[in-house]
Protein backbone atom coordinates (compact mmCIF):
# COMPACT_ATOMS: atom_id res chain seq x y z
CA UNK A 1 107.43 122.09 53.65
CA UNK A 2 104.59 121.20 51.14
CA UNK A 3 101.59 122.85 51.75
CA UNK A 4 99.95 119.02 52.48
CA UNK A 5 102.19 118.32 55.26
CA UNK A 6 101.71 121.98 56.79
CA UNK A 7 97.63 121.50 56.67
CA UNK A 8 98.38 118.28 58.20
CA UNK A 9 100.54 120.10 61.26
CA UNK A 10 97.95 122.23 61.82
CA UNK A 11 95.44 119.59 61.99
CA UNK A 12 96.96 117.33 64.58
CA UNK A 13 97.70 120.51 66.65
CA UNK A 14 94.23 121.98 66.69
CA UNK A 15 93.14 118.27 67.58
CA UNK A 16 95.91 117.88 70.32
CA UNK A 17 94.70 121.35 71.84
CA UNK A 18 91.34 120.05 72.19
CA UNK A 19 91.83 117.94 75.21
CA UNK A 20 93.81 120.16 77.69
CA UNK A 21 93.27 117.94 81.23
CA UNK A 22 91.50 115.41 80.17
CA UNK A 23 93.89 115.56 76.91
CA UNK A 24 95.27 111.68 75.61
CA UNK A 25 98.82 110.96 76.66
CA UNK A 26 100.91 110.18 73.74
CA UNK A 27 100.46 111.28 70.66
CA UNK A 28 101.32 108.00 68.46
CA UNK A 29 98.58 106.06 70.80
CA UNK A 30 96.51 108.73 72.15
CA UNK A 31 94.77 107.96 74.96
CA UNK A 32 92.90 108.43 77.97
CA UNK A 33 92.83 106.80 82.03
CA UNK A 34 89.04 106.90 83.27
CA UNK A 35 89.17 105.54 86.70
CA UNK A 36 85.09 104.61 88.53
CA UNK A 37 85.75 104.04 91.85
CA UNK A 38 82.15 103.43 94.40
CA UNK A 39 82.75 103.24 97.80
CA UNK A 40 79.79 102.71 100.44
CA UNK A 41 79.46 103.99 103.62
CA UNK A 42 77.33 103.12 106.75
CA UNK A 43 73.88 103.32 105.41
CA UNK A 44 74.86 104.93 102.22
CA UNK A 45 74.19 102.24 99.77
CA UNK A 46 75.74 103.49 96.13
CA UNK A 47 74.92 100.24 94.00
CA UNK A 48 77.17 98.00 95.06
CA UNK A 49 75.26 96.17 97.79
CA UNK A 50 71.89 97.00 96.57
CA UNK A 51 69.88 96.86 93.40
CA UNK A 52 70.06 100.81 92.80
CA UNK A 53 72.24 102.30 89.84
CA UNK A 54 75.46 103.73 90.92
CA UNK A 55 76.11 107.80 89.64
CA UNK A 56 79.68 109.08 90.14
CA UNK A 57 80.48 112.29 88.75
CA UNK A 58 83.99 113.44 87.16
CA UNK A 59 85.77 116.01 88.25
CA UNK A 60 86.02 117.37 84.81
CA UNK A 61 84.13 117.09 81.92
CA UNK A 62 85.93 113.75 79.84
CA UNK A 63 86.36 115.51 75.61
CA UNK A 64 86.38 112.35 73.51
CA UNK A 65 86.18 114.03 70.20
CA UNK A 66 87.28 110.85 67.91
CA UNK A 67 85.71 107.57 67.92
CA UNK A 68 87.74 105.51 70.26
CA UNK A 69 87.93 102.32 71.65
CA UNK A 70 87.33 101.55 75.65
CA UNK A 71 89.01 98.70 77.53
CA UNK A 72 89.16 97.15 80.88
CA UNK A 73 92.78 97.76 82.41
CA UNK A 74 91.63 96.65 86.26
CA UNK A 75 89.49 95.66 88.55
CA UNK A 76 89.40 96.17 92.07
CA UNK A 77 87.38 94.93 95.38
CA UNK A 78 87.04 95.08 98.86
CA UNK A 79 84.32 92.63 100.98
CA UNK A 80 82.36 91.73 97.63
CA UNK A 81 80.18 87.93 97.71
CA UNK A 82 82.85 85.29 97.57
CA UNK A 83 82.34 83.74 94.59
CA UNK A 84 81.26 80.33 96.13
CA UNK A 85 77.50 80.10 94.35
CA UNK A 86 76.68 79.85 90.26
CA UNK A 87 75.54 82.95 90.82
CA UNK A 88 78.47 84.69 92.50
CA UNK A 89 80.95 83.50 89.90
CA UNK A 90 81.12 86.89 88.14
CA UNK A 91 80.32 90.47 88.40
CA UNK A 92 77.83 92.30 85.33
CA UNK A 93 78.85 95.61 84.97
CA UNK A 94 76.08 97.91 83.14
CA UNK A 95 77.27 101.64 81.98
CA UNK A 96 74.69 103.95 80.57
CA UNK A 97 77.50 106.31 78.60
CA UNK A 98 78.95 102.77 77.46
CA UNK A 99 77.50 101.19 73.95
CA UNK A 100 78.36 97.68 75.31
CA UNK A 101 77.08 95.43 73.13
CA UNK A 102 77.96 92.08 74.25
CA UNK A 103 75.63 89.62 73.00
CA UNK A 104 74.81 86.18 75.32
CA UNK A 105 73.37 82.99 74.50
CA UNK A 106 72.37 81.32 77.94
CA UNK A 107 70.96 77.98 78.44
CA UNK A 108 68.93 79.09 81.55
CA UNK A 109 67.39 82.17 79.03
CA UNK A 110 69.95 84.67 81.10
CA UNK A 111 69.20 87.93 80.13
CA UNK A 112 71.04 89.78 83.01
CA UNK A 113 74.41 89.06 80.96
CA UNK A 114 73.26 90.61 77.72
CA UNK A 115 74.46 93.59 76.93
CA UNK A 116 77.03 93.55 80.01
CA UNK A 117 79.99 93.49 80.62
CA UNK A 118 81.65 90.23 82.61
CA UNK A 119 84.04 90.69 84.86
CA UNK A 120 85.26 87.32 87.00
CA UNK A 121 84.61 87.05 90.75
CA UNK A 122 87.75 85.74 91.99
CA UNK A 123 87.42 86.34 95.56
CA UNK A 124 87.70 82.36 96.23
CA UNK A 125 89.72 82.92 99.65
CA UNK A 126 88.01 83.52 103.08
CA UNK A 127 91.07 84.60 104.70
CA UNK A 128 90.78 87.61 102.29
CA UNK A 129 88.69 89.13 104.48
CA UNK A 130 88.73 93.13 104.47
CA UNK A 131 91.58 93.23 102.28
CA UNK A 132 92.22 94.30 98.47
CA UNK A 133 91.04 91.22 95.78
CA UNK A 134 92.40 91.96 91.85
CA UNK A 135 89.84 90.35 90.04
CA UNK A 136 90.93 91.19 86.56
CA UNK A 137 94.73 90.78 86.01
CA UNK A 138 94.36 90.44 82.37
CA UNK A 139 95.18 93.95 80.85
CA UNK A 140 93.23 95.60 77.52
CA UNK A 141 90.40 93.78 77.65
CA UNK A 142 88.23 95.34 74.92
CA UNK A 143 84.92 96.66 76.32
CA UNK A 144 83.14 98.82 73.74
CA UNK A 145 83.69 101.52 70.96
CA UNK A 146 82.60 104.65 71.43
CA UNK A 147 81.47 108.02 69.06
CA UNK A 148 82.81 111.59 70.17
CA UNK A 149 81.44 113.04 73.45
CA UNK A 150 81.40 114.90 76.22
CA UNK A 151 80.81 113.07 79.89
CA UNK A 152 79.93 114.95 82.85
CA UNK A 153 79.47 111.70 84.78
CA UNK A 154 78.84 107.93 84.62
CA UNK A 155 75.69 105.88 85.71
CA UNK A 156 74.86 102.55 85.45
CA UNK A 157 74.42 98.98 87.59
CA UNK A 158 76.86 95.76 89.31
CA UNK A 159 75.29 92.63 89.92
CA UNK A 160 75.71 89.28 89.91
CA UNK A 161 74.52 86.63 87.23
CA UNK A 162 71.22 86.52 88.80
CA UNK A 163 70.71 90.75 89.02
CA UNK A 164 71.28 91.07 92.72
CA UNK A 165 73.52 92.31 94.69
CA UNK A 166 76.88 91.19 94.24
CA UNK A 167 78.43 92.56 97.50
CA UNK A 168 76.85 92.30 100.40
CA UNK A 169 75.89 95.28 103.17
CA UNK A 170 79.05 94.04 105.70
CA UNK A 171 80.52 90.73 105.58
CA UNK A 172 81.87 90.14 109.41
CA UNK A 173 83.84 87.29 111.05
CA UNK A 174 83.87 85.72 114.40
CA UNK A 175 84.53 82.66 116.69
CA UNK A 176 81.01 80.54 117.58
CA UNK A 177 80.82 77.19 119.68
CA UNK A 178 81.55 74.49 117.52
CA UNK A 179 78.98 73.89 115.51
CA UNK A 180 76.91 70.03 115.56
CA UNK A 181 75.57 70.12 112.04
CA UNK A 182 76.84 71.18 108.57
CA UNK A 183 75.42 75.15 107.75
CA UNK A 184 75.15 75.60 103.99
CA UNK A 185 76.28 78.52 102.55
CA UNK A 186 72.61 81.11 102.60
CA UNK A 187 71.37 80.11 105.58
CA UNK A 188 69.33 83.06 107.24
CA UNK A 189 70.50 84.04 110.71
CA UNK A 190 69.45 86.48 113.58
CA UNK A 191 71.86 87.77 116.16
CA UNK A 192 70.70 88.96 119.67
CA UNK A 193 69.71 92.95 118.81
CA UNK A 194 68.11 92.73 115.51
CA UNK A 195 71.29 92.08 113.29
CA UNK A 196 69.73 89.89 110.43
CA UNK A 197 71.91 88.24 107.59
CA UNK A 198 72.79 85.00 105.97
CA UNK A 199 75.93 82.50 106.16
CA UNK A 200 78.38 83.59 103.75
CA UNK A 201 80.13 80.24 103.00
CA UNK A 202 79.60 76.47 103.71
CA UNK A 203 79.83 75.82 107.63
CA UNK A 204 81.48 72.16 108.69
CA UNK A 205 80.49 70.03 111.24
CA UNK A 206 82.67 71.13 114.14
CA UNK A 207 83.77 74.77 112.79
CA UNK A 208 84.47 77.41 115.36
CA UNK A 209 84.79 80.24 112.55
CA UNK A 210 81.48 81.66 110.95
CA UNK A 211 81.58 84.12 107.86
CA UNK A 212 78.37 85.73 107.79
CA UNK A 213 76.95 88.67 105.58
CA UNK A 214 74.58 91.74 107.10
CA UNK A 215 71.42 92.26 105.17
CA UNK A 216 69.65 94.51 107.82
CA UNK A 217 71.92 96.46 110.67
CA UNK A 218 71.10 96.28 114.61
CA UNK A 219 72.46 96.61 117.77
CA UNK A 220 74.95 93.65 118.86
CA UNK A 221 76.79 93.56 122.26
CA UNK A 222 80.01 91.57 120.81
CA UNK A 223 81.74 92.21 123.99
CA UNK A 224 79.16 89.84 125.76
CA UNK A 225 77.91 86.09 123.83
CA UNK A 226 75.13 87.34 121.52
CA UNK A 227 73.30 84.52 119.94
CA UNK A 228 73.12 83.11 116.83
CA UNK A 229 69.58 81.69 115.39
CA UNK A 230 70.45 79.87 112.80
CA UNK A 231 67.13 78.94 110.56
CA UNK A 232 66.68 75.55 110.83
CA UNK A 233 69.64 74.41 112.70
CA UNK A 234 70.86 74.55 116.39
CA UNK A 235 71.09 78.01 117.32
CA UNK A 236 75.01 78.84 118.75
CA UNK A 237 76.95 81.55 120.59
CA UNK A 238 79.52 83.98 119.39
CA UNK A 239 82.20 83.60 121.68
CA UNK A 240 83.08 87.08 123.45
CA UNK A 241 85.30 89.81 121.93
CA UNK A 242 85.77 87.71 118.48
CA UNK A 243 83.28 89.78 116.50
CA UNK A 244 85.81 91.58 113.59
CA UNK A 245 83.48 93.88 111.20
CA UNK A 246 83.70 94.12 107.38
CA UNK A 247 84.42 97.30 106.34
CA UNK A 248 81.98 98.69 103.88
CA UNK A 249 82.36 97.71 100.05
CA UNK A 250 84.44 99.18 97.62
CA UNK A 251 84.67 99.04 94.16
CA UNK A 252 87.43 100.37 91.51
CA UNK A 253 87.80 99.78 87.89
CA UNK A 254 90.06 101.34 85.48
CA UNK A 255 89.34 102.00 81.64
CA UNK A 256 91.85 102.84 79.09
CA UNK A 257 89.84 105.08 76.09
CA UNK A 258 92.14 104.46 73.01
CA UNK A 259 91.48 107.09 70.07
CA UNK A 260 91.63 104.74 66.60
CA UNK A 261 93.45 106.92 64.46
């Protein structure tokens, strides 16, 4: 073997050694899984339903020690907005360790969407309620470049197109009297014990089943007919034992960091 080609061995195995765990897969397309998954609990808001920056921390330190390329593989939901307002249309996903440089040109002088990245809303369904929503089916979807690092953990902020929460606090479903006027989608409610929130979709003339979100928590007897002030409008009753609770929001996305050599 020519002394080029041996240097050239001993190269790519001192830069193979380098990675160990956290080490690329293949070596004709080295690269790396990154997986940021935020999941509230009860009163433990992480980002997702509030304006705060989300922090997750890796289990072990990620080596990128080429320049690489990152991509969106997936992106996963439980109980976000549905995506029924101009606002709601899309999620803006902000990551500090991320050199996103998207640039936006926005007739209404949008500057939440620059330098973000845009991820569709496509919860669209409210039948989907509490259960798993792919909102980004599309594989390698090219999110940023990025110079050799070390990452000990990844900060940064989801909204919506507006820079508010994208997800609310719960998002809960139940059975009311029918309804004699058409609720809008926003509407600000009360329930009997404190429970404060808003309509989460347009309400018919008629409808018996209200989709609501939680802003503020309280203390709701479902098992009796709790009240519903609706602001504005005739206030109802949720029929007994109909009350089903969102479970908290949830929030998975999947990056693929492809080395470019």
């Amino acid at each position: 073997m020519e002394w080029g080609q041996q240097m050239r061995k001993h190269e790519q195995v001192a830069r193979d050694s380098t990675y160990f765990n956290t080490n690329y897969t293949n070596s004709r397309e080295t690269k790396i899984p990154l997986i940021i998954d935020i999941t509230e609990s009860s009163g433990n808001q992480l980002g997702l339903s509030n304006t705060g920056s989300f922090s997750v921390k890796l289990m072990e330190p990620l080596i990128i020690d080429e320049l690489s390329d990152i991509y969106l593989d997936n992106c996963l939901t439980i109980n976000c907005k549905f995506a029924n307002s101009p606002d709601d249309m899309a999620f803006v996903v902000k990551i500090d360790q991320f050199n996103i440089n998207t640039r936006s040109a926005s007739s209404g002088s949008n500057n939440i969407i620059n330098t973000g990245l845009l991820i569709t809303n496509e919860h669209d369904n409210v039948a989907n309620h509490n259960t798993l929503k792919v909102h980004k089916g599309k594989k390698m979807n090219y999110v940023c470049s990025i110079n050799p690092t070390k990452l000990y953990q990844l900060t940064g902020t989801i909204t919506n197109l507006a820079g508010t929460p994208v997800f609310p606090l719960l998002k809960h479903y139940a059975h009311i009297e029918a309804l004699v006027e058409s609720i809008p989608a926003g509407t600000s409610i009360t329930l009997t014990g404190g429970l404060v929130g808003t309509t989460a979709v347009d309400h018919v003339l008629g409808a018996t089943e209200f989709y609501y979100y939680i802003t503020t928590l309280g203390s709701v007897d479902f098992t009796g007919t709790p009240t519903v002030t609706l602001a504005g409008y005739t206030n109802k009753r949720i029929l007994a034992n109909t009350n089903i609770a969102g479970i908290h929001p949830r929030m998975i996305m999947e990056f693929l960091i492809v080395n470019r050599t």
